[in-house]
PDB file of N, CA and C in Angstrom:
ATOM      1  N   UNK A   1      82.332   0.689   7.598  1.00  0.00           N
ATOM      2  CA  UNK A   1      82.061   1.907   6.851  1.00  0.00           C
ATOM      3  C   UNK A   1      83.338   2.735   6.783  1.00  0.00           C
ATOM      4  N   UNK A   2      83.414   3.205   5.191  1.00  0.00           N
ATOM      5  CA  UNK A   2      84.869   3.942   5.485  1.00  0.00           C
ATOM      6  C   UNK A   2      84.203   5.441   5.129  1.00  0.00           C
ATOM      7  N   UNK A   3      85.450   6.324   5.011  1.00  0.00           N
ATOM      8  CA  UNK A   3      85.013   7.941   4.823  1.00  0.00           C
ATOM      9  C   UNK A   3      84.325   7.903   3.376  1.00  0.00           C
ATOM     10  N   UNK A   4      84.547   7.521   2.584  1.00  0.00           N
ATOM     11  CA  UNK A   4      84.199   7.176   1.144  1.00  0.00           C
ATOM     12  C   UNK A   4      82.428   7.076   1.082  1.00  0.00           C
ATOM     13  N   UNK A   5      81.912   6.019   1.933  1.00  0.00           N
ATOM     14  CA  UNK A   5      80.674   5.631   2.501  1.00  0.00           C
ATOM     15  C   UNK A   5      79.948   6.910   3.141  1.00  0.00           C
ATOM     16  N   UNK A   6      80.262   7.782   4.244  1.00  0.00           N
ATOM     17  CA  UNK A   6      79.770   9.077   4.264  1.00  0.00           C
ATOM     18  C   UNK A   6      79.226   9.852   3.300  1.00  0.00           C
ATOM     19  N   UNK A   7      80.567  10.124   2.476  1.00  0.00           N
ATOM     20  CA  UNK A   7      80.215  11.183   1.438  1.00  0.00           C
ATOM     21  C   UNK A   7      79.328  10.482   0.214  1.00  0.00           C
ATOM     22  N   UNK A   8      79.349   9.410  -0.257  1.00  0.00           N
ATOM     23  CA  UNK A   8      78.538   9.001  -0.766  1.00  0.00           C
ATOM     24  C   UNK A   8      76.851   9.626  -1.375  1.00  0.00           C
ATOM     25  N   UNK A   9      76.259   9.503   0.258  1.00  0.00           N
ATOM     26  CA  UNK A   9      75.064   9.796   0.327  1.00  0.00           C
ATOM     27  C   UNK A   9      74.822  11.652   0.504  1.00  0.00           C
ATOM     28  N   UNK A  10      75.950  12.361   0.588  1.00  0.00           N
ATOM     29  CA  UNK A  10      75.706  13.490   1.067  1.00  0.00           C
ATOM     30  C   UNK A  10      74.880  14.589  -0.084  1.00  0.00           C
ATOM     31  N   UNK A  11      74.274  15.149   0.442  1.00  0.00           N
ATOM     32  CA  UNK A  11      73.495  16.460  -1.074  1.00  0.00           C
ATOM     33  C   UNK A  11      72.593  15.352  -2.073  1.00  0.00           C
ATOM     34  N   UNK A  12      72.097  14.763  -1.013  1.00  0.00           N
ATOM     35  CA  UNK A  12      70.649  13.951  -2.822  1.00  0.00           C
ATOM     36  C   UNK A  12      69.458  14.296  -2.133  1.00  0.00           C
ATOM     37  N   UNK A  13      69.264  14.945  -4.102  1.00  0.00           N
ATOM     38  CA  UNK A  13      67.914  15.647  -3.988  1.00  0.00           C
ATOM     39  C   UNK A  13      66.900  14.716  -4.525  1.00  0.00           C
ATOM     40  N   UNK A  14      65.898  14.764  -3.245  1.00  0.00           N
ATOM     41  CA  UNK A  14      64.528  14.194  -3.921  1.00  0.00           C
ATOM     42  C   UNK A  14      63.284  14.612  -4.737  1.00  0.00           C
ATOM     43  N   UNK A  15      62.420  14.245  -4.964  1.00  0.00           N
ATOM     44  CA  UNK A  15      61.329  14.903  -5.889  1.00  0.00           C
ATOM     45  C   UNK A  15      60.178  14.121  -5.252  1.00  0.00           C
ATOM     46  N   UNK A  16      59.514  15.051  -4.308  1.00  0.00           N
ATOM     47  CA  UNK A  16      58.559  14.680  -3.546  1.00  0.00           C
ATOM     48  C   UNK A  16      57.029  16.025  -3.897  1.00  0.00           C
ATOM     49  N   UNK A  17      55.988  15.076  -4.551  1.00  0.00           N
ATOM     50  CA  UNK A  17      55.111  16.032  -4.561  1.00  0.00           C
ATOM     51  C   UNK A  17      53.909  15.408  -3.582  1.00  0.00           C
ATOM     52  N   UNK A  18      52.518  16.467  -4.107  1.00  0.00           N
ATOM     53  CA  UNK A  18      52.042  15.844  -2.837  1.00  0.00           C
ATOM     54  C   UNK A  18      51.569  14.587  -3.180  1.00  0.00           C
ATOM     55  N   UNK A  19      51.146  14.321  -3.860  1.00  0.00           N
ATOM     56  CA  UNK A  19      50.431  12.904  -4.499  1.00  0.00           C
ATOM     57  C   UNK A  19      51.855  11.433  -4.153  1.00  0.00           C
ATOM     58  N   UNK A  20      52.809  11.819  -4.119  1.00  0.00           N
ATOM     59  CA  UNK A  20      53.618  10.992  -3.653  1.00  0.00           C
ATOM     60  C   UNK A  20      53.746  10.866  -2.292  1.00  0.00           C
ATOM     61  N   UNK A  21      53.468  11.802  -1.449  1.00  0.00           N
ATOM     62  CA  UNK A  21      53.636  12.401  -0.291  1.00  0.00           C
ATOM     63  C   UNK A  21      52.215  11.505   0.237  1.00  0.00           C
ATOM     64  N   UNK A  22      51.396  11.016  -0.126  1.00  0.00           N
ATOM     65  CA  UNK A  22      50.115  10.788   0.120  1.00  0.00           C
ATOM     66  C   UNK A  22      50.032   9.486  -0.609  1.00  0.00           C
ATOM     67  N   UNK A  23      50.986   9.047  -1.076  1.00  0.00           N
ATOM     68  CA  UNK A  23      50.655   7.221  -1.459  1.00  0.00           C
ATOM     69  C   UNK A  23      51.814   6.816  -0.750  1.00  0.00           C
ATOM     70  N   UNK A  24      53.209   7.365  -0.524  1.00  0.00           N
ATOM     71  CA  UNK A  24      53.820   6.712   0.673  1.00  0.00           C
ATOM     72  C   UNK A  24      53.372   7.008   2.293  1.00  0.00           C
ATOM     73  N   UNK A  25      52.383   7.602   2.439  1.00  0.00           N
ATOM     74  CA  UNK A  25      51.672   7.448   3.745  1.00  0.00           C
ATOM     75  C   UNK A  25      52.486   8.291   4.435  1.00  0.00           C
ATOM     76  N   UNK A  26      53.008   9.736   3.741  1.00  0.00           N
ATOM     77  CA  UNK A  26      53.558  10.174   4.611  1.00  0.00           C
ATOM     78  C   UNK A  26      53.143  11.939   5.563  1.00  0.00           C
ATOM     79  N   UNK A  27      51.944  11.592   4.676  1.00  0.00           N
ATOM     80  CA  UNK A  27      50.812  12.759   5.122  1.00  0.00           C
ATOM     81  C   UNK A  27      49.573  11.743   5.524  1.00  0.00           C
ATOM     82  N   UNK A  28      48.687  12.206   6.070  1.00  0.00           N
ATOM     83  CA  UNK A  28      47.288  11.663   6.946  1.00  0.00           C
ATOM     84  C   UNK A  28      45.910  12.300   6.346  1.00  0.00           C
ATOM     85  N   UNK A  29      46.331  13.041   5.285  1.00  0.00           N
ATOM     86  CA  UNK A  29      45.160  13.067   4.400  1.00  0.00           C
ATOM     87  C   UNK A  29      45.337  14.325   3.860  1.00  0.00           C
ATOM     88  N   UNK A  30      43.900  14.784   2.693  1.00  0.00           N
ATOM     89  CA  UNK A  30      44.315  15.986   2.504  1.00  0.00           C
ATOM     90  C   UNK A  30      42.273  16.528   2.401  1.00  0.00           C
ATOM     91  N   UNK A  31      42.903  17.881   2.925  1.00  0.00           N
ATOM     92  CA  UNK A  31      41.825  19.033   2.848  1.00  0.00           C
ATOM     93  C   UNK A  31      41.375  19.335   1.421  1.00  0.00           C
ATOM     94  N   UNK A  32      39.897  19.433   1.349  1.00  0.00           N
ATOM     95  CA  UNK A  32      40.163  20.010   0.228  1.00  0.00           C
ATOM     96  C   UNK A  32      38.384  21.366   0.873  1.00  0.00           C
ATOM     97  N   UNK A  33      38.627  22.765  -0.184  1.00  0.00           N
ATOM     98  CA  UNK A  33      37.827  23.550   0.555  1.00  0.00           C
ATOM     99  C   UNK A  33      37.285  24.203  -0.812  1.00  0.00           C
ATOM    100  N   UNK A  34      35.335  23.980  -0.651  1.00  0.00           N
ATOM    101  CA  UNK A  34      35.108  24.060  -2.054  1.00  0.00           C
ATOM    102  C   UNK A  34      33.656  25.176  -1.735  1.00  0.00           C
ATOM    103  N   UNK A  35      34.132  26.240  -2.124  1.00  0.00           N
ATOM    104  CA  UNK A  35      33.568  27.729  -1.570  1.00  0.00           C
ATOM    105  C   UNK A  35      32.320  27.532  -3.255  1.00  0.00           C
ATOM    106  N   UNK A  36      30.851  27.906  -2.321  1.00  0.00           N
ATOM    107  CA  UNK A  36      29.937  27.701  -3.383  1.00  0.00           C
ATOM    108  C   UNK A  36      29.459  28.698  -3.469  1.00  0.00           C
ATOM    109  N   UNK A  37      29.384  29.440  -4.639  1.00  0.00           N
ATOM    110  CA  UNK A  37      28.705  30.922  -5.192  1.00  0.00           C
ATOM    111  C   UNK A  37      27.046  30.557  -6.041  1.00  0.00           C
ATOM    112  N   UNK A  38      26.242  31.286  -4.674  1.00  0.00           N
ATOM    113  CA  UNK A  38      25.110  30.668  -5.624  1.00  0.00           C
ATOM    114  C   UNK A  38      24.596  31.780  -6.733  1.00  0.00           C
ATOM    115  N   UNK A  39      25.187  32.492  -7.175  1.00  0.00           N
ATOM    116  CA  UNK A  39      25.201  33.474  -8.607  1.00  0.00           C
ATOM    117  C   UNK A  39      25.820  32.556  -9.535  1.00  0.00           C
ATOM    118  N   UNK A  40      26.950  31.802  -9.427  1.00  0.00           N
ATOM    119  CA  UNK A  40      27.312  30.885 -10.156  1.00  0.00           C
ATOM    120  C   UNK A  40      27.009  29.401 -10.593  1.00  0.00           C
ATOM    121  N   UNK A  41      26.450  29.344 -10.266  1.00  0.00           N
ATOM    122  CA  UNK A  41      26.196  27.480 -10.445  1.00  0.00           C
ATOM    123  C   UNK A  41      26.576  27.092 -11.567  1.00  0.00           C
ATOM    124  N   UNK A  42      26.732  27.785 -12.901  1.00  0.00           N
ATOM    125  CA  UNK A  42      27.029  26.988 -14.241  1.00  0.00           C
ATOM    126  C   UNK A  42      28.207  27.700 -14.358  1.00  0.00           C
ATOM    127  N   UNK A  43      28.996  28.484 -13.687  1.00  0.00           N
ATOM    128  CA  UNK A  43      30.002  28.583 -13.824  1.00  0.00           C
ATOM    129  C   UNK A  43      31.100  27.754 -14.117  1.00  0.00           C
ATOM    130  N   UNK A  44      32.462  27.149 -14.586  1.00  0.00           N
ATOM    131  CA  UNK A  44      33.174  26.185 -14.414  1.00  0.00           C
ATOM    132  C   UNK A  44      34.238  26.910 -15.153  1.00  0.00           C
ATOM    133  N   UNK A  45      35.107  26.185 -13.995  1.00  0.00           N
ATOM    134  CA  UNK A  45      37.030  26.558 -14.388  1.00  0.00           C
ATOM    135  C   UNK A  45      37.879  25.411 -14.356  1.00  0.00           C
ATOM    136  N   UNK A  46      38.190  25.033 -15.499  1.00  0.00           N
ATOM    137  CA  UNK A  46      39.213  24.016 -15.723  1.00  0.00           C
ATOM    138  C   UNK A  46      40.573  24.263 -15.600  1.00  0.00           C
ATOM    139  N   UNK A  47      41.563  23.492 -15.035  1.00  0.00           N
ATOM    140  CA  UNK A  47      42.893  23.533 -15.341  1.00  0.00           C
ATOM    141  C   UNK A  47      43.345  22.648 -16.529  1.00  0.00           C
ATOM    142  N   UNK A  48      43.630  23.473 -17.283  1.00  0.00           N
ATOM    143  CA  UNK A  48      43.993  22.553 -18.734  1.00  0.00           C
ATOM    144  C   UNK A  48      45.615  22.504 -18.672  1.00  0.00           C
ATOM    145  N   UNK A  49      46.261  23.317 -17.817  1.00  0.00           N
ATOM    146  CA  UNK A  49      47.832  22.413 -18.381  1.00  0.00           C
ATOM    147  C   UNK A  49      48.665  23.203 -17.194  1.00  0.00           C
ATOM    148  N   UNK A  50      49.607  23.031 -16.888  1.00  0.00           N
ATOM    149  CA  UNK A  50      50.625  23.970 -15.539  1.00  0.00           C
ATOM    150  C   UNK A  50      52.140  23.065 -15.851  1.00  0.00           C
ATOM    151  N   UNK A  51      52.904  23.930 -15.731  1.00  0.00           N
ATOM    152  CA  UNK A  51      54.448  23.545 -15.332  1.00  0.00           C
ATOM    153  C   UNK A  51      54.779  24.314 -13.979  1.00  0.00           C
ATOM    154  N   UNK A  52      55.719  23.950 -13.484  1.00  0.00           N
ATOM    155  CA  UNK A  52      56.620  25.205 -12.867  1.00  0.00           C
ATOM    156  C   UNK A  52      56.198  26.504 -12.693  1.00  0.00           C
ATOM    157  N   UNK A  53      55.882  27.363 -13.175  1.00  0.00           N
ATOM    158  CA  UNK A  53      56.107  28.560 -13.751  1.00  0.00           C
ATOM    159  C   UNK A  53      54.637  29.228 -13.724  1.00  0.00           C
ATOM    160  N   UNK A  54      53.870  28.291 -14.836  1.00  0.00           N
ATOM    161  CA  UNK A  54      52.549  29.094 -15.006  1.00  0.00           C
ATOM    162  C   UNK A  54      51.400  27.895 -14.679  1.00  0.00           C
ATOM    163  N   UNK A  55      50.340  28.451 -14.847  1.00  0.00           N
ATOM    164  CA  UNK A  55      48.931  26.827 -14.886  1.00  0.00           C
ATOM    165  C   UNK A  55      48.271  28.221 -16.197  1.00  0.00           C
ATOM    166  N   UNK A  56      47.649  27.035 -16.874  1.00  0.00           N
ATOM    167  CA  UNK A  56      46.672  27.784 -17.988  1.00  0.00           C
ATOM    168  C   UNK A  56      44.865  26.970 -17.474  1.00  0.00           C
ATOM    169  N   UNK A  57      44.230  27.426 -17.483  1.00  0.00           N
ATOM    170  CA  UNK A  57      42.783  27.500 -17.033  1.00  0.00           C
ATOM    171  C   UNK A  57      41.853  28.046 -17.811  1.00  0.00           C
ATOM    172  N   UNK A  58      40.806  26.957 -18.316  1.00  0.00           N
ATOM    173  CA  UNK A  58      39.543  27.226 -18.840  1.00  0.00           C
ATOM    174  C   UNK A  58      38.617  27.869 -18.149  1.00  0.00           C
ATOM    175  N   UNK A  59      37.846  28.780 -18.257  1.00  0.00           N
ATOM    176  CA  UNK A  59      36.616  29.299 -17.312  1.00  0.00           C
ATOM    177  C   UNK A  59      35.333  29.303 -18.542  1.00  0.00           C
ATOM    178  N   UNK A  60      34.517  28.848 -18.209  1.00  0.00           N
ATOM    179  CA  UNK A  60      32.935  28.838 -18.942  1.00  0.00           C
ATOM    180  C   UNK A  60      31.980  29.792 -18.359  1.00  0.00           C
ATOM    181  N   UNK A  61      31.472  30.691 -18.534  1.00  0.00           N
ATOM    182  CA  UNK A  61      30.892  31.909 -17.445  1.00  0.00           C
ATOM    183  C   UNK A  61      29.168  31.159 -17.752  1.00  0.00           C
ATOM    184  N   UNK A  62      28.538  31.438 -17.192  1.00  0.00           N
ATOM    185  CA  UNK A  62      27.076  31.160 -17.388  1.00  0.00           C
ATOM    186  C   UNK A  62      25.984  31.005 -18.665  1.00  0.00           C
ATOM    187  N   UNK A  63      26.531  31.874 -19.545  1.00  0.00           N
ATOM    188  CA  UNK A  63      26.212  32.195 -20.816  1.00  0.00           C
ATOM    189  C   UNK A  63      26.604  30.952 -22.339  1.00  0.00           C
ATOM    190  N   UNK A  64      27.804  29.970 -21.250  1.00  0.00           N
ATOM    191  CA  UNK A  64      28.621  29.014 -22.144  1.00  0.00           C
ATOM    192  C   UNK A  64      29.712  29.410 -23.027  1.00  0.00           C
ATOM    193  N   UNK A  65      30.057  30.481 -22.645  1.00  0.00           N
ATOM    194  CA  UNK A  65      31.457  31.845 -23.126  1.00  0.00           C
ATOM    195  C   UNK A  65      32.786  31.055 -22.651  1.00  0.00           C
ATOM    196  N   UNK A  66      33.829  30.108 -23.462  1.00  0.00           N
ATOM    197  CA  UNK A  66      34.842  30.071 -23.174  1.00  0.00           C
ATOM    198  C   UNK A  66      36.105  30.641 -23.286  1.00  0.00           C
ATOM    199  N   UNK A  67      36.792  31.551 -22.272  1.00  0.00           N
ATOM    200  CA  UNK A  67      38.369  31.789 -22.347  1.00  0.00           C
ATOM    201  C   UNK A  67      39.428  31.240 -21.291  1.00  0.00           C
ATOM    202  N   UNK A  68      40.445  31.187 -21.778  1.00  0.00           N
ATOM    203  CA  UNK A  68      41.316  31.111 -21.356  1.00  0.00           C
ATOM    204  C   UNK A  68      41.938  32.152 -20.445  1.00  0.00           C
ATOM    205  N   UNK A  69      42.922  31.478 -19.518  1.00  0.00           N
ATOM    206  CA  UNK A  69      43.542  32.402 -18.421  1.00  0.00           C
ATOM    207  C   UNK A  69      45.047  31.565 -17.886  1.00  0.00           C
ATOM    208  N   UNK A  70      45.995  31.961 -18.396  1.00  0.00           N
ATOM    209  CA  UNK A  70      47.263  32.198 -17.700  1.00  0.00           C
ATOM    210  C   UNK A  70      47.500  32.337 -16.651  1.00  0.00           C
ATOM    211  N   UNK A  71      48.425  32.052 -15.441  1.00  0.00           N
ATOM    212  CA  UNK A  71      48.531  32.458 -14.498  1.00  0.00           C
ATOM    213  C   UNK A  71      49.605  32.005 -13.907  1.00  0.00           C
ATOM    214  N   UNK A  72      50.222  32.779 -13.321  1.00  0.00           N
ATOM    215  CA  UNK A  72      51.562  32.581 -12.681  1.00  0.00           C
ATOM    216  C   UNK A  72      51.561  32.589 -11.224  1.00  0.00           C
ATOM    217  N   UNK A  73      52.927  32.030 -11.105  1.00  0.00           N
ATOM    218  CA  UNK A  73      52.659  31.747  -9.224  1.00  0.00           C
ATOM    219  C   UNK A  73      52.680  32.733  -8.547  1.00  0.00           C
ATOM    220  N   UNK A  74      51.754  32.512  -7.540  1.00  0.00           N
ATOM    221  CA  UNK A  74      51.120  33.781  -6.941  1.00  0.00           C
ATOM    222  C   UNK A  74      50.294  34.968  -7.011  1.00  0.00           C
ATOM    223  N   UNK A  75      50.115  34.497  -8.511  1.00  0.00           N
ATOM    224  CA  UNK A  75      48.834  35.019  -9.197  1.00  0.00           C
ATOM    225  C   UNK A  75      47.628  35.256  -8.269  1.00  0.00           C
ATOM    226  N   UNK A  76      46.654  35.621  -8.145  1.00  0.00           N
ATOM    227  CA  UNK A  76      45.041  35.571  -7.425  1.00  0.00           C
ATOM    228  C   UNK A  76      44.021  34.696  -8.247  1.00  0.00           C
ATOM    229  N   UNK A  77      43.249  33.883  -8.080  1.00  0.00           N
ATOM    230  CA  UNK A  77      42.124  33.499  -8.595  1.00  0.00           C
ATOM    231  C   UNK A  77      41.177  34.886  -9.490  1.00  0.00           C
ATOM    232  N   UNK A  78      41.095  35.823  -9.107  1.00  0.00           N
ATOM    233  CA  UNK A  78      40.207  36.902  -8.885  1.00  0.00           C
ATOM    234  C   UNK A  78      40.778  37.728 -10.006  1.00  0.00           C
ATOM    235  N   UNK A  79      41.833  37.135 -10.693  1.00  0.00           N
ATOM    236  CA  UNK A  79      41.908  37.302 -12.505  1.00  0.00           C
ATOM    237  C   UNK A  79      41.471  36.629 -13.470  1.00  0.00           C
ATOM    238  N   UNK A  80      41.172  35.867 -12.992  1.00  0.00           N
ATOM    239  CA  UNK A  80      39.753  34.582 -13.533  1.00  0.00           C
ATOM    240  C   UNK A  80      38.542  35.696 -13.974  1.00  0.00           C
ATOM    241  N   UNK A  81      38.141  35.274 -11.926  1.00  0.00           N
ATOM    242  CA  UNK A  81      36.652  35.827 -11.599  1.00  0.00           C
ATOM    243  C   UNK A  81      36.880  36.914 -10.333  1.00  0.00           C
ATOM    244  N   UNK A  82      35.822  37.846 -10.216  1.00  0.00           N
ATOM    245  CA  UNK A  82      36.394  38.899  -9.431  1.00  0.00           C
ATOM    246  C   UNK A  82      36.202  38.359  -7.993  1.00  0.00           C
ATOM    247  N   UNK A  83      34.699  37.528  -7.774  1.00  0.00           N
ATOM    248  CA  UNK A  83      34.461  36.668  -6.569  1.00  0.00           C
ATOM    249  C   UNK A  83      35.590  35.692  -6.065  1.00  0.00           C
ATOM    250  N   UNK A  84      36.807  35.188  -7.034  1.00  0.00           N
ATOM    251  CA  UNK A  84      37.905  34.371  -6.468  1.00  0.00           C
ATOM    252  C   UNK A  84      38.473  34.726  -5.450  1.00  0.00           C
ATOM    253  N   UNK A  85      38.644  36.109  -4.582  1.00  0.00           N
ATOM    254  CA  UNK A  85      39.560  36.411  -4.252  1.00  0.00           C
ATOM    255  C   UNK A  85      40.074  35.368  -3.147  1.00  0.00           C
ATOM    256  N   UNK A  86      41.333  35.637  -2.829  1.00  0.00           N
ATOM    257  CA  UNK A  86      41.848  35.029  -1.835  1.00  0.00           C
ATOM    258  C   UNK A  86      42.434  34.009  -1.995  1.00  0.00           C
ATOM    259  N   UNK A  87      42.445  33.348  -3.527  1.00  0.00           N
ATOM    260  CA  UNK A  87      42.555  31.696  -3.938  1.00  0.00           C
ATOM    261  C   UNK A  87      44.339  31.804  -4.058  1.00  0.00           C
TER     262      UNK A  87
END
């Protein structure tokens, strides 16, 4: 190995999400935590699209009323629905 060989490998960035993180076996499973509102039952919230930056989300309220909702990171659930909080 010469000095050349060191620097080589130095500063590489990977792209590890969790779904990769979880087919190379390098997590042991995952949680998932699914809080049930019984005022809601026909409620439903879709994630229809996310980058980076924002996720956009369908919500259907009981009535069969669809809008849309934006949301940025670190946003609250509870701009959805007011019962989200904490999400």
């Amino acid at each position: 190995m010469n000095l050349y060989d060191h620097y080589r490998y130095y500063d590489l960035m990977y792209s590890l999400n969790a779904v990769k993180a979880f087919n190379n076996d390098l997590v042991k499973g995952i949680e998932v935590n699914i809080e049930e509102n019984k005022d809601g039952k026909n409620e439903v919230i879709i994630l229809k699209e996310c980058d980076t930056k924002e996720a956009t989300f369908s919500y259907k309220n009981e009535l069969g009323k669809s809008t849309l909702h934006v949301l940025n990171k670190k946003d609250d659930f509870s701009l959805i629905h007011p019962e989200m909080t904490g999400l």
